[in-house]
PDB file of N, CA and C in Angstrom:
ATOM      1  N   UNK A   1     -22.997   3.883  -0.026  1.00  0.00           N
ATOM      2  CA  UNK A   1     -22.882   3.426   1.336  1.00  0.00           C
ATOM      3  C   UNK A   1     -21.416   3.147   1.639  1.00  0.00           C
ATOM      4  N   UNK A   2     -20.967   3.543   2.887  1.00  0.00           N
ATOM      5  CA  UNK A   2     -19.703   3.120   3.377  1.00  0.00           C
ATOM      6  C   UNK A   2     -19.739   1.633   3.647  1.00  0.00           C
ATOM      7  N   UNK A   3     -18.285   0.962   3.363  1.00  0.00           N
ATOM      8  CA  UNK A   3     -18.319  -0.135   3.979  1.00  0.00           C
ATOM      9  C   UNK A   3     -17.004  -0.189   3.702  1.00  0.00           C
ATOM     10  N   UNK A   4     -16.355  -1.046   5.021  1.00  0.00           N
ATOM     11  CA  UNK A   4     -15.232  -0.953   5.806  1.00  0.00           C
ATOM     12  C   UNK A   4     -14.799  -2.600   5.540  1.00  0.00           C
ATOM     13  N   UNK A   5     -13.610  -2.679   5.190  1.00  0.00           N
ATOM     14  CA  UNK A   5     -12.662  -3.613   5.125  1.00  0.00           C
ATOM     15  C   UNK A   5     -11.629  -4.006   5.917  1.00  0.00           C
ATOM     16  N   UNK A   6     -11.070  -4.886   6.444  1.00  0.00           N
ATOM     17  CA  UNK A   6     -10.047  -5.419   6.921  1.00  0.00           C
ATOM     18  C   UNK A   6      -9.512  -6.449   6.095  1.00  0.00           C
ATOM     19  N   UNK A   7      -7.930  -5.391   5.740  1.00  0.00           N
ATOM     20  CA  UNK A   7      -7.109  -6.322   4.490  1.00  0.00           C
ATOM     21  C   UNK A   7      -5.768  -5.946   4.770  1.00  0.00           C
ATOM     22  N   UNK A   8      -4.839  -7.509   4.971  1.00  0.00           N
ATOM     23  CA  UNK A   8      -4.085  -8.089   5.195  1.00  0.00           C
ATOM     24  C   UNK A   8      -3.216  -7.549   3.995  1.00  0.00           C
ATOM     25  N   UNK A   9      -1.782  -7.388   4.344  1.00  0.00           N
ATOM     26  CA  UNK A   9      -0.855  -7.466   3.197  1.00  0.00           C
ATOM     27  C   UNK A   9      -0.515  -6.273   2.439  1.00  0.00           C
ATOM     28  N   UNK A  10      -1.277  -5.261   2.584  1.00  0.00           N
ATOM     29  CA  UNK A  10      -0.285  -4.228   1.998  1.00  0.00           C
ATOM     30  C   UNK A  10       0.330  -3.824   2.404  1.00  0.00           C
ATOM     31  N   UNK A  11       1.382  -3.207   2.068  1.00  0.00           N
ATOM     32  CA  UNK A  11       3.028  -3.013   2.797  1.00  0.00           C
ATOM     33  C   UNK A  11       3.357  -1.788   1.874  1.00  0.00           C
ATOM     34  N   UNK A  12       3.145  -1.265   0.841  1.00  0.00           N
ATOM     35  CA  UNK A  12       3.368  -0.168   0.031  1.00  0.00           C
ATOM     36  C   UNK A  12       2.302   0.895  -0.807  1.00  0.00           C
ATOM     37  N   UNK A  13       2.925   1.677  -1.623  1.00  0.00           N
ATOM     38  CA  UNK A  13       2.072   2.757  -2.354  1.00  0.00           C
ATOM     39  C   UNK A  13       1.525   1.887  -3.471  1.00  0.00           C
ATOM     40  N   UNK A  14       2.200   1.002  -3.846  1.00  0.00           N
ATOM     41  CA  UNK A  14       2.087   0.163  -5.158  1.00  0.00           C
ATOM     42  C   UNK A  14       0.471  -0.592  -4.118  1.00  0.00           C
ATOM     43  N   UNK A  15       0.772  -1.092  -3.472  1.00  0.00           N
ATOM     44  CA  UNK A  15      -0.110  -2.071  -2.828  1.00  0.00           C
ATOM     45  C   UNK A  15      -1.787  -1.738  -2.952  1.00  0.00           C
ATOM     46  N   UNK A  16      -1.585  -0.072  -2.215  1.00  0.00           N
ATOM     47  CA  UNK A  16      -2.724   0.630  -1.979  1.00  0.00           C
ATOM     48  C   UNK A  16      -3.264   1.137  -3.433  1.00  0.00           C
ATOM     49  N   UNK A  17      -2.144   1.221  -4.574  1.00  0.00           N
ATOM     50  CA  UNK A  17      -2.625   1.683  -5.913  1.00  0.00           C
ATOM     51  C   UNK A  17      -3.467   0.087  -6.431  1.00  0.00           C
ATOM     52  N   UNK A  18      -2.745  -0.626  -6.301  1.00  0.00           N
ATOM     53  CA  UNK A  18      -3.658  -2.019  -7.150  1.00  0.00           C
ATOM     54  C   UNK A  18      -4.863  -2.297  -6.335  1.00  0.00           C
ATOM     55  N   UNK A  19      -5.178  -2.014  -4.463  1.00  0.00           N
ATOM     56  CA  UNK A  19      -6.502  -2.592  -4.356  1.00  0.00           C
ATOM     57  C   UNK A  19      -7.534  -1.135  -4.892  1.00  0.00           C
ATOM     58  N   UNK A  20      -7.301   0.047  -4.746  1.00  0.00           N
ATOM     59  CA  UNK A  20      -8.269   0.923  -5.490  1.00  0.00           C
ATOM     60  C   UNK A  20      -8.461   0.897  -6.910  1.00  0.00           C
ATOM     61  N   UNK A  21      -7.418   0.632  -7.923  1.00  0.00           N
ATOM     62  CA  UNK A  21      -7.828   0.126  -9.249  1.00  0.00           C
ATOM     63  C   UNK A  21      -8.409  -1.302  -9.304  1.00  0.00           C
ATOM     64  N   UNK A  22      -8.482  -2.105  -8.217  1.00  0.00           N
ATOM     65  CA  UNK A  22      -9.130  -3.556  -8.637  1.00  0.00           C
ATOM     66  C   UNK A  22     -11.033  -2.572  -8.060  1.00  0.00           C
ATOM     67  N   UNK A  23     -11.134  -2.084  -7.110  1.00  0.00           N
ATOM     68  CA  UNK A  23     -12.189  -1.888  -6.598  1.00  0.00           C
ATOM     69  C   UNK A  23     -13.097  -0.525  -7.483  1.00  0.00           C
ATOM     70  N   UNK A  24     -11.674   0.145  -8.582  1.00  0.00           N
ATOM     71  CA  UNK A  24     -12.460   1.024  -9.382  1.00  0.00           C
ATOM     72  C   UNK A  24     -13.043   0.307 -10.165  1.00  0.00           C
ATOM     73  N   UNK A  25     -12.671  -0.961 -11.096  1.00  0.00           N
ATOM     74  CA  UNK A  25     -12.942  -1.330 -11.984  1.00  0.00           C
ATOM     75  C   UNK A  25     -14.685  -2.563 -11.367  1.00  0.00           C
ATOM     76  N   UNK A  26     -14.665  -2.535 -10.424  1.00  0.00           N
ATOM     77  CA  UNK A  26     -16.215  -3.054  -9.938  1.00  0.00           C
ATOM     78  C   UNK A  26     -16.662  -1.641 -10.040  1.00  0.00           C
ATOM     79  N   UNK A  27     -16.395  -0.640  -9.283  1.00  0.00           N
ATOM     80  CA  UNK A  27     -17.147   0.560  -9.555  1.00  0.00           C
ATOM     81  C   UNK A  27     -16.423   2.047  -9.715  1.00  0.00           C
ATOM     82  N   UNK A  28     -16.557   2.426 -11.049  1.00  0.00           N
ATOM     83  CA  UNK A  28     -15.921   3.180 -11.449  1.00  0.00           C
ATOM     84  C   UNK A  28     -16.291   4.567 -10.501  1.00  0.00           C
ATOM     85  N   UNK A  29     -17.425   4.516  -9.654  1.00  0.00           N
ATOM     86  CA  UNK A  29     -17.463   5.943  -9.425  1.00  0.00           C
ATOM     87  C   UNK A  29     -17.043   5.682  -7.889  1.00  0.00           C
ATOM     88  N   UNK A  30     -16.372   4.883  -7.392  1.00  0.00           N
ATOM     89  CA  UNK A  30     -16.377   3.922  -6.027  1.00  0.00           C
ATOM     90  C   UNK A  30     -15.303   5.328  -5.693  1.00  0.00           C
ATOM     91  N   UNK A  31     -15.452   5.901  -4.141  1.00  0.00           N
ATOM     92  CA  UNK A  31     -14.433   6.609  -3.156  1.00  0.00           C
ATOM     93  C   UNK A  31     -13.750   5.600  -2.664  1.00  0.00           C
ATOM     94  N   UNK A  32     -12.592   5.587  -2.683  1.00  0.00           N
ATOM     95  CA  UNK A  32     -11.589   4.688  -2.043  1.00  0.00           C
ATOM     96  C   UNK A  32     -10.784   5.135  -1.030  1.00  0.00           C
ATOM     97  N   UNK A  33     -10.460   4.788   0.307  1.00  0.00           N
ATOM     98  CA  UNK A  33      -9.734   5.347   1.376  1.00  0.00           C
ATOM     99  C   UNK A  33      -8.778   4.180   2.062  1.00  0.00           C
ATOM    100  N   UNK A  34      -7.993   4.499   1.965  1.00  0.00           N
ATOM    101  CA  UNK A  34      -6.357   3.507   2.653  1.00  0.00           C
ATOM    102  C   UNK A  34      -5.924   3.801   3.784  1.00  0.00           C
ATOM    103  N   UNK A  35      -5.798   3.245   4.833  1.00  0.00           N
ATOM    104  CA  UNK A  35      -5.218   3.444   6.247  1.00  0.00           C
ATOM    105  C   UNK A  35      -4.420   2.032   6.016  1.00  0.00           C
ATOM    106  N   UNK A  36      -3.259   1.847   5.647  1.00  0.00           N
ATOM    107  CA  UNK A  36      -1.890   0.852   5.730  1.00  0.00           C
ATOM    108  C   UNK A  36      -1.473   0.621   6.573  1.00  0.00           C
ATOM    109  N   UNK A  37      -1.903   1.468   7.371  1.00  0.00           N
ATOM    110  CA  UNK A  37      -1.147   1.095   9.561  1.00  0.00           C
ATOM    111  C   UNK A  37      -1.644   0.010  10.109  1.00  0.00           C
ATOM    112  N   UNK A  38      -3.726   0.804   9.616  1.00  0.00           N
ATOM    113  CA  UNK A  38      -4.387   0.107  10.360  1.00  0.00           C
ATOM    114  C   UNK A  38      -5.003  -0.808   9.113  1.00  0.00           C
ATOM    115  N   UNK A  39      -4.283  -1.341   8.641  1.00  0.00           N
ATOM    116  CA  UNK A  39      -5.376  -2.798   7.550  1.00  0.00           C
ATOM    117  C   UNK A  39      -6.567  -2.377   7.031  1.00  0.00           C
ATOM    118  N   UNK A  40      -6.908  -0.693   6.913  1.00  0.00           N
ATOM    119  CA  UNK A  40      -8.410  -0.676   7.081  1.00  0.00           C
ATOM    120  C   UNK A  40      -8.455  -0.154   5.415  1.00  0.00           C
ATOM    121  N   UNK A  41      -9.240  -0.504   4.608  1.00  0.00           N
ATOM    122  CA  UNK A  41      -9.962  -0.288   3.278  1.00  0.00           C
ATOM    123  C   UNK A  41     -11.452   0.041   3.732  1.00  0.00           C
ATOM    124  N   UNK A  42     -11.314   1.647   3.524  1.00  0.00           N
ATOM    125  CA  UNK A  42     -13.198   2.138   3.395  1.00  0.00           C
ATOM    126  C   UNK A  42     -13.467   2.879   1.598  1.00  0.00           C
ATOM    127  N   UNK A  43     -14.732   2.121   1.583  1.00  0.00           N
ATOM    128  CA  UNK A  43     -15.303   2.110   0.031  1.00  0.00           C
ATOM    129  C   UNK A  43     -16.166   2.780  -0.186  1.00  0.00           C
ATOM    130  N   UNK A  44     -16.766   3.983  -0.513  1.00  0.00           N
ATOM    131  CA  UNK A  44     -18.307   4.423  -0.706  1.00  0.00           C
ATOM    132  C   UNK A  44     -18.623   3.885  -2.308  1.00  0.00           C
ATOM    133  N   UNK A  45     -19.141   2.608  -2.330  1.00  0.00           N
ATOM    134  CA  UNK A  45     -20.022   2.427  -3.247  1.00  0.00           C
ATOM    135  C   UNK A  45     -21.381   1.946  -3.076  1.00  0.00           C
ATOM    136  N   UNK A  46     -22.045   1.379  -3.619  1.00  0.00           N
ATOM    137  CA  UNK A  46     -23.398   0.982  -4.109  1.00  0.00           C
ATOM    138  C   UNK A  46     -23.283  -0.673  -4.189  1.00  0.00           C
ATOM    139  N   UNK A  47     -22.052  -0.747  -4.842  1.00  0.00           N
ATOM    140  CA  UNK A  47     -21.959  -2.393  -5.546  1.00  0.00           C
ATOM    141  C   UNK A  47     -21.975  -3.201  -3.458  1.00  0.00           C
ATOM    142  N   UNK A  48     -22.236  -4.470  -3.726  1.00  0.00           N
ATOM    143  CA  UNK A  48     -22.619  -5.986  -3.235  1.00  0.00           C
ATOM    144  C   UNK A  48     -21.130  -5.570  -2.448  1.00  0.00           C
ATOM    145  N   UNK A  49     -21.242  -6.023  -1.248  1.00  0.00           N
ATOM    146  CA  UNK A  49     -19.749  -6.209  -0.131  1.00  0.00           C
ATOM    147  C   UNK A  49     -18.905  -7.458  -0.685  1.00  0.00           C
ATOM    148  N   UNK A  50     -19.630  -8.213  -1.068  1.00  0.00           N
ATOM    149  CA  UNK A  50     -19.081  -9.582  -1.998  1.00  0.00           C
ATOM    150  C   UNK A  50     -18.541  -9.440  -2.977  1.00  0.00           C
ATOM    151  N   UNK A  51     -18.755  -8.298  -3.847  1.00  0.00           N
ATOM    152  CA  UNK A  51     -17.850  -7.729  -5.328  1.00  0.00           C
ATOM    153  C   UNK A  51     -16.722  -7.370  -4.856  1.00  0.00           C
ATOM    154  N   UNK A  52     -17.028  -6.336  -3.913  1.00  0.00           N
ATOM    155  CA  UNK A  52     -16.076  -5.588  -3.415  1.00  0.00           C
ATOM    156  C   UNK A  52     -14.758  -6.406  -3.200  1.00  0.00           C
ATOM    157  N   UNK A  53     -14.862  -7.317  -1.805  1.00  0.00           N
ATOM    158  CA  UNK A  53     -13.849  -7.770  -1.509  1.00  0.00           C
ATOM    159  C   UNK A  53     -13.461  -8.787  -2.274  1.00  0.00           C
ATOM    160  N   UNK A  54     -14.177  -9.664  -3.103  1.00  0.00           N
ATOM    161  CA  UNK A  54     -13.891 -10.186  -3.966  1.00  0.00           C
ATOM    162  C   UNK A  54     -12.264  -9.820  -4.890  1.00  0.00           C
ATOM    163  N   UNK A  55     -13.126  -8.488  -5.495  1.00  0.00           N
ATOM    164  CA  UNK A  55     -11.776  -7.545  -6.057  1.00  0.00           C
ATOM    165  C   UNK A  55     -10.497  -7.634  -5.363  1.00  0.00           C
ATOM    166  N   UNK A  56     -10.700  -7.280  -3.658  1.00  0.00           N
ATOM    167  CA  UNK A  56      -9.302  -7.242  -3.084  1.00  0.00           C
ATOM    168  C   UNK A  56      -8.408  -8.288  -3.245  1.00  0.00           C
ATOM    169  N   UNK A  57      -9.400  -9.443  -2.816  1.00  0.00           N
ATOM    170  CA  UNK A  57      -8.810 -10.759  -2.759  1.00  0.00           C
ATOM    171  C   UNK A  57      -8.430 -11.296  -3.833  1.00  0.00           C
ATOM    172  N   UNK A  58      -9.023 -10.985  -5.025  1.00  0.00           N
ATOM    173  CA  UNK A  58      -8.215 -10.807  -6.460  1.00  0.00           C
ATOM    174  C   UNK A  58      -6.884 -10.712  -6.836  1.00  0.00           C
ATOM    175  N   UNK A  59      -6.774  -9.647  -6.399  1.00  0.00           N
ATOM    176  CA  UNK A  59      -5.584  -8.774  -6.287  1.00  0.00           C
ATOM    177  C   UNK A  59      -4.367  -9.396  -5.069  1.00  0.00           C
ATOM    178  N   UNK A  60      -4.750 -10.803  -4.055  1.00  0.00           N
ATOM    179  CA  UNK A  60      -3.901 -10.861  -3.742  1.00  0.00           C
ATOM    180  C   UNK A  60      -3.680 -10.727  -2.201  1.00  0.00           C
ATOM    181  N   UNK A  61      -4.561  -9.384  -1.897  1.00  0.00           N
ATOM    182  CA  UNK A  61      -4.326  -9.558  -0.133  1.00  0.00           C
ATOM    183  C   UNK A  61      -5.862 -10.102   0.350  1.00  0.00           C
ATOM    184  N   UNK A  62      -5.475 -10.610   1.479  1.00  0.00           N
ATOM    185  CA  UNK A  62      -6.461 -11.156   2.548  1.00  0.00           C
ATOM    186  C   UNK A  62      -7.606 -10.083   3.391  1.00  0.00           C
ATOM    187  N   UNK A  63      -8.876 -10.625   3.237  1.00  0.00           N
ATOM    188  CA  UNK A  63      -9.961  -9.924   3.184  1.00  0.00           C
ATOM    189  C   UNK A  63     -10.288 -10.144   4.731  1.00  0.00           C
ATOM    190  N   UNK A  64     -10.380  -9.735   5.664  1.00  0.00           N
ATOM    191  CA  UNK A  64     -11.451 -10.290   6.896  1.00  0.00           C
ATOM    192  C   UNK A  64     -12.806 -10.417   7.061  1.00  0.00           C
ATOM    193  N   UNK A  65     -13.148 -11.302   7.199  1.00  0.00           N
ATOM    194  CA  UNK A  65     -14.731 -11.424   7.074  1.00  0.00           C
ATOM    195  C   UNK A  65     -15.263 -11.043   7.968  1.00  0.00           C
ATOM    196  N   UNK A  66     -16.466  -9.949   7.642  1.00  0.00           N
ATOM    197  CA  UNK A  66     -17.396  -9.004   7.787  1.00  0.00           C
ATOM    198  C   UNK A  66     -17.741  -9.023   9.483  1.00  0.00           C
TER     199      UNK A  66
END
């Protein structure tokens, strides 16, 4: 299932590399898509929206709630 994020704070390539390795490692088979203009993180996984952003917010940038 798609599900769409709004996340604060990335500013680089580095940025967009650490939230798709925090969100591979919830799901390794997870599609990851970066729009940096627009704040937008889209995910095709399976796993809980709560893992998910969890991960981001892990990592550091700010999640918008759902």
């Amino acid at each position: 299932m798609n599900q769409t994020f709004t996340v604060t704070g990335m500013t680089c390539g580095h940025c967009e590399k650490a939230v798709t390795r925090a969100l591979k490692q919830v799901d390794p088979q997870a599609e990851v898509s970066i729009d940096r203009a627009a704040d937008q993180v889209v995910v095709q996984s399976g796993q809980a929206r709560e893992l998910l952003a969890k991960a981001i917010a892990d990592e550091g940038y700010e999640v918008a709630p759902a």
